[in-house]
Protein backbone atom coordinates (compact mmCIF):
# COMPACT_ATOMS: atom_id res chain seq x y z
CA UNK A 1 40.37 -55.76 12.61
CA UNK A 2 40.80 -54.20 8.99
CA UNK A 3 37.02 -53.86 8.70
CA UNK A 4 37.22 -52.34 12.15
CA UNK A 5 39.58 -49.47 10.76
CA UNK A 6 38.26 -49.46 7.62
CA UNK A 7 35.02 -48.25 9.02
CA UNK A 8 36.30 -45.79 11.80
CA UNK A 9 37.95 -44.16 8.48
CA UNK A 10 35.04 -43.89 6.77
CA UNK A 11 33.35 -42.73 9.73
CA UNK A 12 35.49 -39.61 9.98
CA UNK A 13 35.58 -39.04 7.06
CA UNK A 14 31.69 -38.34 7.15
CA UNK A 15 32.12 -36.73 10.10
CA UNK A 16 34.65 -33.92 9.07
CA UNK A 17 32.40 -33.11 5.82
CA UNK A 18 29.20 -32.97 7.76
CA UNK A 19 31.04 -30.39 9.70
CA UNK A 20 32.52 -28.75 6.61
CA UNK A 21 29.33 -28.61 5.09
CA UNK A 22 27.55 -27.85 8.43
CA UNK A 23 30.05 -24.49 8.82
CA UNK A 24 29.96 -23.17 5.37
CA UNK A 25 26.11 -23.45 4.99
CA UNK A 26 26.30 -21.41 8.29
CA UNK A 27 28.44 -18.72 6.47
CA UNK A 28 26.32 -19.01 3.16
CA UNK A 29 23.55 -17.96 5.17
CA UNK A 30 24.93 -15.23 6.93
CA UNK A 31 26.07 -13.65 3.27
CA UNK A 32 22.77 -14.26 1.89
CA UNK A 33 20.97 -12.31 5.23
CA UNK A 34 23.48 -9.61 4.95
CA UNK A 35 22.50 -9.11 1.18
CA UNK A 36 19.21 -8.99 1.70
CA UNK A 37 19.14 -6.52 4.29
CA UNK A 38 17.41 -3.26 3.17
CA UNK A 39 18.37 0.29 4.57
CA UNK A 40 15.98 1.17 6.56
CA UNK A 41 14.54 4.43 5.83
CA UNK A 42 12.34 6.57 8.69
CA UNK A 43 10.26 9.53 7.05
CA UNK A 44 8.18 11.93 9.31
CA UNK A 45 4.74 12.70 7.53
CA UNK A 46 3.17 10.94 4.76
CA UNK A 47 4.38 13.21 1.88
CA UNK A 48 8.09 12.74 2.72
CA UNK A 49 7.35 8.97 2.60
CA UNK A 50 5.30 9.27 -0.77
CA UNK A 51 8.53 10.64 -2.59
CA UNK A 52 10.89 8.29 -0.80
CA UNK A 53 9.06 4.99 -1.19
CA UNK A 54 8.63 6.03 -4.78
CA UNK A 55 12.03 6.72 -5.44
CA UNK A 56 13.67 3.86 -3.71
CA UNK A 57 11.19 1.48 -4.87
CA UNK A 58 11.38 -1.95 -3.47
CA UNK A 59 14.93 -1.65 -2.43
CA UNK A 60 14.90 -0.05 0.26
CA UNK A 61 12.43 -0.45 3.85
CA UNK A 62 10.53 3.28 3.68
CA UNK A 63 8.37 3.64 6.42
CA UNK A 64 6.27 6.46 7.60
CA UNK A 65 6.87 7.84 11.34
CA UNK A 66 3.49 8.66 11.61
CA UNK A 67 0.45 6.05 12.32
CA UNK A 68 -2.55 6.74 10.04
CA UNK A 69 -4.74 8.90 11.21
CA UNK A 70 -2.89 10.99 13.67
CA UNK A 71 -2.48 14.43 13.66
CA UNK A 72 1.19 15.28 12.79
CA UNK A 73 1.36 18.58 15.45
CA UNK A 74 0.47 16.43 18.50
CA UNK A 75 2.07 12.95 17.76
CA UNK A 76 5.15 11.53 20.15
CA UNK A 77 6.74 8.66 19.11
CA UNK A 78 6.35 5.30 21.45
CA UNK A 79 9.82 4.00 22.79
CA UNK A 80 9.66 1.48 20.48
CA UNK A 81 9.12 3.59 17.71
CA UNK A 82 12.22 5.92 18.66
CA UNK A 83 14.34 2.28 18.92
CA UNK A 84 13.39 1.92 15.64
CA UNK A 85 14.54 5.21 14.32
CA UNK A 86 17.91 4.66 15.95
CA UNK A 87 18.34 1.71 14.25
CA UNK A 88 17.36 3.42 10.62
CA UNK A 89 20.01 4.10 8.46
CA UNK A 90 17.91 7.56 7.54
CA UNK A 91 15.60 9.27 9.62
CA UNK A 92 13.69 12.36 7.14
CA UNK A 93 11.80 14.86 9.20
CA UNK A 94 9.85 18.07 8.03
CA UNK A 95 11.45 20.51 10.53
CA UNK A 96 10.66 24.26 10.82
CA UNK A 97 9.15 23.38 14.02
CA UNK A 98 6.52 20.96 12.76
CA UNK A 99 6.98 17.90 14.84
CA UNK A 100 7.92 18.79 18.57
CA UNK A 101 9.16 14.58 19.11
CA UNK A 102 12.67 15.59 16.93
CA UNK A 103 13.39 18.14 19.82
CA UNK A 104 14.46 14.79 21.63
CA UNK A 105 16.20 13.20 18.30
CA UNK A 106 19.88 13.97 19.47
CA UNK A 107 21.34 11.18 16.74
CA UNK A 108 22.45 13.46 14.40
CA UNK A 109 24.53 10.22 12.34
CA UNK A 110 21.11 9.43 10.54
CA UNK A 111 19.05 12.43 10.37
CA UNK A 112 18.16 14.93 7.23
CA UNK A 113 16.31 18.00 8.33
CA UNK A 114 14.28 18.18 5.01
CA UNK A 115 13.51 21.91 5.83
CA UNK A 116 17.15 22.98 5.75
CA UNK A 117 16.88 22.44 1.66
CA UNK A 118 13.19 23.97 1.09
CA UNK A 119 12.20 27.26 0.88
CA UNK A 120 10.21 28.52 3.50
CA UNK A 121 7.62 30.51 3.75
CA UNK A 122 7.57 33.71 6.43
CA UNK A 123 4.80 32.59 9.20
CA UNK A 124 3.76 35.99 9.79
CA UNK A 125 3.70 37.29 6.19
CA UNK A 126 2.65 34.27 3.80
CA UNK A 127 1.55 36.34 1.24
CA UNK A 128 5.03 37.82 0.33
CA UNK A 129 7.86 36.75 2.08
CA UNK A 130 9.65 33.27 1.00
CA UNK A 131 12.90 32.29 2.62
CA UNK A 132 15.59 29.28 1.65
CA UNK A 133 17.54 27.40 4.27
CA UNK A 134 17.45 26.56 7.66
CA UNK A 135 15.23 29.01 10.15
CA UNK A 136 13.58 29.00 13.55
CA UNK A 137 10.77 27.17 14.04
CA UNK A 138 8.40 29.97 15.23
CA UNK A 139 9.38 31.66 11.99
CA UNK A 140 8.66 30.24 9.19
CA UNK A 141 5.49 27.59 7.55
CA UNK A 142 6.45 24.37 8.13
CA UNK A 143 3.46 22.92 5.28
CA UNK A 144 6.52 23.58 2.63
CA UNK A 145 5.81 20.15 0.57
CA UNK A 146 1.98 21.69 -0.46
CA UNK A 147 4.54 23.52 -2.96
CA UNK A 148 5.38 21.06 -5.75
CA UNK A 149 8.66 23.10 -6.39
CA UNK A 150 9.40 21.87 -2.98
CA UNK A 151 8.67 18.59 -3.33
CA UNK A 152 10.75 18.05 -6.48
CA UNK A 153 14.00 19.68 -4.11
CA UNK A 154 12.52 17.25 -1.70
CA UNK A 155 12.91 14.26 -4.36
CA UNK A 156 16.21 15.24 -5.96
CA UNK A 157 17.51 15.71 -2.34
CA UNK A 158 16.56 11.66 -1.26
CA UNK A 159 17.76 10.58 -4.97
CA UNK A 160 21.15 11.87 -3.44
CA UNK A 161 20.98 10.54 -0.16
CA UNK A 162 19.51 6.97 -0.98
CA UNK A 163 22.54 6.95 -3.94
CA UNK A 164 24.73 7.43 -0.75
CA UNK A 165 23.77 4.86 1.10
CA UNK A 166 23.28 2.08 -2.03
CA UNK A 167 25.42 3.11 -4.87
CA UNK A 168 24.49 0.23 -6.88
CA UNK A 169 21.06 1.51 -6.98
CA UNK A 170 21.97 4.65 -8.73
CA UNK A 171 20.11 3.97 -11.76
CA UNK A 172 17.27 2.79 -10.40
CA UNK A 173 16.97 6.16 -8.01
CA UNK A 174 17.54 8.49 -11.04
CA UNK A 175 15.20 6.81 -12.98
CA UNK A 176 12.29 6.45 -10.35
CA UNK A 177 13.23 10.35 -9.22
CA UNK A 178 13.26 11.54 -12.71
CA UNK A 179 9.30 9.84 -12.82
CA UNK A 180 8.15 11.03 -9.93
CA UNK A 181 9.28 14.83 -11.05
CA UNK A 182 7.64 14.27 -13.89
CA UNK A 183 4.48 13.75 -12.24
CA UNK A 184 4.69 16.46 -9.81
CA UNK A 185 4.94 18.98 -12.83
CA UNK A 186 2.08 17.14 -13.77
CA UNK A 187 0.23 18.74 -11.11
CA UNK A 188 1.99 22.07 -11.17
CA UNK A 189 0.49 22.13 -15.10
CA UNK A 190 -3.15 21.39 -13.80
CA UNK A 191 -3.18 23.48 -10.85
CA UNK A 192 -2.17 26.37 -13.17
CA UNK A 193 -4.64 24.96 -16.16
CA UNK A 194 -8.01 25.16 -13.42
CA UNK A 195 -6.72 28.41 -11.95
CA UNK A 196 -6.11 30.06 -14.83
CA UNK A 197 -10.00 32.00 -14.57
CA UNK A 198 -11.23 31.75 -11.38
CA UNK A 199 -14.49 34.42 -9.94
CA UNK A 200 -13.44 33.99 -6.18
CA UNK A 201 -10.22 34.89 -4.86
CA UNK A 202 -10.11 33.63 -1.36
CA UNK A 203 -11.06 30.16 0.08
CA UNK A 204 -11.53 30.28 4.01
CA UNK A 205 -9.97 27.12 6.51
CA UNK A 206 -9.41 25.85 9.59
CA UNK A 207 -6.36 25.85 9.70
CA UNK A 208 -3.83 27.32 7.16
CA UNK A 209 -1.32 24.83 5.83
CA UNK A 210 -2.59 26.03 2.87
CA UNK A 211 -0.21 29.28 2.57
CA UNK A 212 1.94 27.73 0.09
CA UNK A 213 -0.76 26.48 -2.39
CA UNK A 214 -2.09 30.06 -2.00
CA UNK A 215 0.68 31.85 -3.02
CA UNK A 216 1.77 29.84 -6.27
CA UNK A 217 -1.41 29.92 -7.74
CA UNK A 218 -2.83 33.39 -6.70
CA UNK A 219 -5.74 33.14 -4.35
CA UNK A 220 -5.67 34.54 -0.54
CA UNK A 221 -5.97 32.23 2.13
CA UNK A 222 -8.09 32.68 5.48
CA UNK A 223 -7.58 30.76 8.62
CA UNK A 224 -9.36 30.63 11.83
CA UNK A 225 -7.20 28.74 13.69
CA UNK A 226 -3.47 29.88 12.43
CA UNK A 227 -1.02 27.12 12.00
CA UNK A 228 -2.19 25.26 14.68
CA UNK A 229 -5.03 23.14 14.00
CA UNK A 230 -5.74 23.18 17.96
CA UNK A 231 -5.77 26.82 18.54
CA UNK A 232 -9.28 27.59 19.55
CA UNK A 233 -10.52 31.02 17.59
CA UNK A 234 -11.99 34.10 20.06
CA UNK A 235 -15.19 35.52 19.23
CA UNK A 236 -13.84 38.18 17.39
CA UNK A 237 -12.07 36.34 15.31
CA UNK A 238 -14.96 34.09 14.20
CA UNK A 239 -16.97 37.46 13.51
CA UNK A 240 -14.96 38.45 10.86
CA UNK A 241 -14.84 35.38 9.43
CA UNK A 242 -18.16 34.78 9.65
CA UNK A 243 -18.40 38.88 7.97
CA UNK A 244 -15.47 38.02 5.30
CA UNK A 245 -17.82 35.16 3.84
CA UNK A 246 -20.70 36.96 3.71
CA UNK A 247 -18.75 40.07 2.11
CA UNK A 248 -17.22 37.92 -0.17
CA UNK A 249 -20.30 35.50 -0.83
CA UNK A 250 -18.00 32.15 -0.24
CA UNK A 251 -19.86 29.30 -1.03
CA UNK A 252 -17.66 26.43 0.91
CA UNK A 253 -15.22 26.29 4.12
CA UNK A 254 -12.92 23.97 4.64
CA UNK A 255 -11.26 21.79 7.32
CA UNK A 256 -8.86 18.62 8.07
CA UNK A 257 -9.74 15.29 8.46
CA UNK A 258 -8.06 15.07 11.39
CA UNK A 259 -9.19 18.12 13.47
CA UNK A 260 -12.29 18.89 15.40
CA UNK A 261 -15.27 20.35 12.73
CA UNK A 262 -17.03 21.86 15.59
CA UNK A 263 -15.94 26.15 14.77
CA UNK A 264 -16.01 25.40 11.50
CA UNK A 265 -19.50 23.96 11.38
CA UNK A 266 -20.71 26.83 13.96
CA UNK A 267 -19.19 29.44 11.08
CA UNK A 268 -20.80 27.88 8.18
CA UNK A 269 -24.37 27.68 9.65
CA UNK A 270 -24.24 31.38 10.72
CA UNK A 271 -23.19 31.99 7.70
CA UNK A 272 -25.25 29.81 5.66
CA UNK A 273 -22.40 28.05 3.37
CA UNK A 274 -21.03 24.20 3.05
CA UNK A 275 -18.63 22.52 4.81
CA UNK A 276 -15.94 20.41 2.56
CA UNK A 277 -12.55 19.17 3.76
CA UNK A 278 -8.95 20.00 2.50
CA UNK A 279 -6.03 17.31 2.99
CA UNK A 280 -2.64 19.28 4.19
CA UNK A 281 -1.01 15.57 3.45
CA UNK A 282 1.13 15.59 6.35
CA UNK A 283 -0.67 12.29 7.12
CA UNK A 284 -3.30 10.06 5.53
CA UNK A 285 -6.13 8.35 7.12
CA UNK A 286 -6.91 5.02 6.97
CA UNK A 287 -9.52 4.84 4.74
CA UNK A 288 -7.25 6.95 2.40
CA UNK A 289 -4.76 4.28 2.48
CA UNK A 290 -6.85 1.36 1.74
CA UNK A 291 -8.12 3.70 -1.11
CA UNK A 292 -4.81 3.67 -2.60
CA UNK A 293 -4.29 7.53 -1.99
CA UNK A 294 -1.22 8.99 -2.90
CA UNK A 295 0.53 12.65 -2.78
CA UNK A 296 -0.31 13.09 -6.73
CA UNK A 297 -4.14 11.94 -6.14
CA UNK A 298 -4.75 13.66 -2.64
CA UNK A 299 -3.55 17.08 -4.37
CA UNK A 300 -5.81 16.46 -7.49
CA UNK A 301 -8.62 16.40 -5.04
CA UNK A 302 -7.73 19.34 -3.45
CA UNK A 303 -7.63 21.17 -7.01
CA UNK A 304 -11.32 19.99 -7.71
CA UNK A 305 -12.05 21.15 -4.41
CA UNK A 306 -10.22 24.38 -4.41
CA UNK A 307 -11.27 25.74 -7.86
CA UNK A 308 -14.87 24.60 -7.17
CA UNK A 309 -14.90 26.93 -4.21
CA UNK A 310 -13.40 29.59 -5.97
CA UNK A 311 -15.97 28.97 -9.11
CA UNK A 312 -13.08 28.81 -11.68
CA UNK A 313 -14.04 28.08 -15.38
């Protein structure tokens, strides 16, 4: 009978600290999940998520909005994809009209309209009028981030944000901001270095998201299309572009990866020149992002391309 009770004593005994063990294991894990739960941060074009993924680092989840290879102008989110962005802690989009999809994003608790901090360029005047703040979309340039003094407001702007939302980070975000600024004067320094003497003063595009670069480094930009890369150009117009590069003996015109070469090809074999292709870095393509492109490399290539076409020394 005492070996009876002995055992059923025992017996509990192993019972209660399996289920002691059993329940705090089960709140162990829950703290360690919580922990390692990143903010989730939603950014709307590829250059936006090339400053925040550099700038968080690996502490944060940065994803772009944007699948590779689709034109930013035209794109509308999946459901799933908008489930996704009401479930980020931080949802970065261009504004000034560029993506029509945040017309529909009413959840104002996690959204940063990136344009509201930038300074904008006029849309009908891009050679002299610049604006700061927030405007109407049919106003202003929306390509603001081809301006490396934008993209450096852009940076110190998600250093502040991502500080907000993980304050035990702050070192790590003013260190990996301060960086990245450093390389985006890096390419403020070059662009002005290959500019500095250049024989042709105009490069001629598809479509001009190119305003911005334009205008900080001194060279005129024509467009056949406008801002949108979809607007098809009347006959007239592709006259005097076609008379404009023959005037102006342009050696190259330029399009996007993303948009039909079919004008622009028409243009350059009436008018006898090459065809090349810019990158607006709203998005990337696949191919770029297997290459390891980045914001920094993509606007190096643009400079090579750029001053080539305007035959700088």
């Amino acid at each position: 009978m005492k070996t009876i009770k002995t055992i059923s004593i025992v017996l509990i005994l192993l019972l209660g600290t399996f289920v002691y063990y059993t329940l705090h294991k089960g709140d162990d894990a829950g703290v360690k999940s919580e922990q390692k739960r990143k903010p989730l941060i939603a950014l709307s074009t590829y250059a936006l998520y090339d400053a925040a993924k550099n700038i968080a680092g690996e502490s944060m989840e940065c994803f772009c909005v944007l699948p590779q290879g689709v034109e930013v102008h035209d794109f509308e989110p999946t459901p799933k994809i908008m489930a996704k962005l009401h479930d980020a802690d931080l949802v970065v989009y261009s504004g000034a009209g560029l993506e029509p999809w945040t017309h529909s994003f009413e959840d104002e608790k996690n959204g940063l309209d990136m344009s509201t901090h930038v300074k904008l360029l006029n849309a009908a005047h891009h050679d002299d009028e610049e604006e700061e703040g927030h405007h109407h979309e049919s106003e202003f340039d929306p390509h603001y981030w081809l301006d490396v003094d934008n993209m450096i407001i852009v940076a110190n702007v998600l250093k502040e944000k991502f500080i907000k939302l993980a304050p035990n980070n702050k070192e790590l975000y003013e260190k990996n901001s301060a960086h990245y600024i450093a390389k985006l004067k890096e390419i403020d320094t070059l662009y002005k270095q290959k500019m500095l003497t250049c024989k042709q003063d105009t490069i001629v595009v598809d479509h001009n998201a190119f305003s911005y670069l334009g205008l900080k480094y001194g060279f005129h930009v024509e467009s056949i299309s406008g801002l949108s890369p979809d607007a098809e150009p009347s006959a007239k117009v592709m006259g005097t572009i076609i008379d404009k590069v023959k005037d102006k003996h342009i050696s190259t015109i330029f399009f996007e990866s993303f948009a039909s070469d079919k004008t622009i090809n028409a243009i350059a074999t009436d008018a006898k020149v090459k065809v090349d292709f810019l990158q607006p870095i709203a998005n990337i393509t696949k191919d770029e992002s297997q290459n390891g492109s980045t914001y920094y490399s993509l606007m190096l290539q643009n400079l090579e391309k750029i001053s080539e076409a305007r035959e700088c020394r």
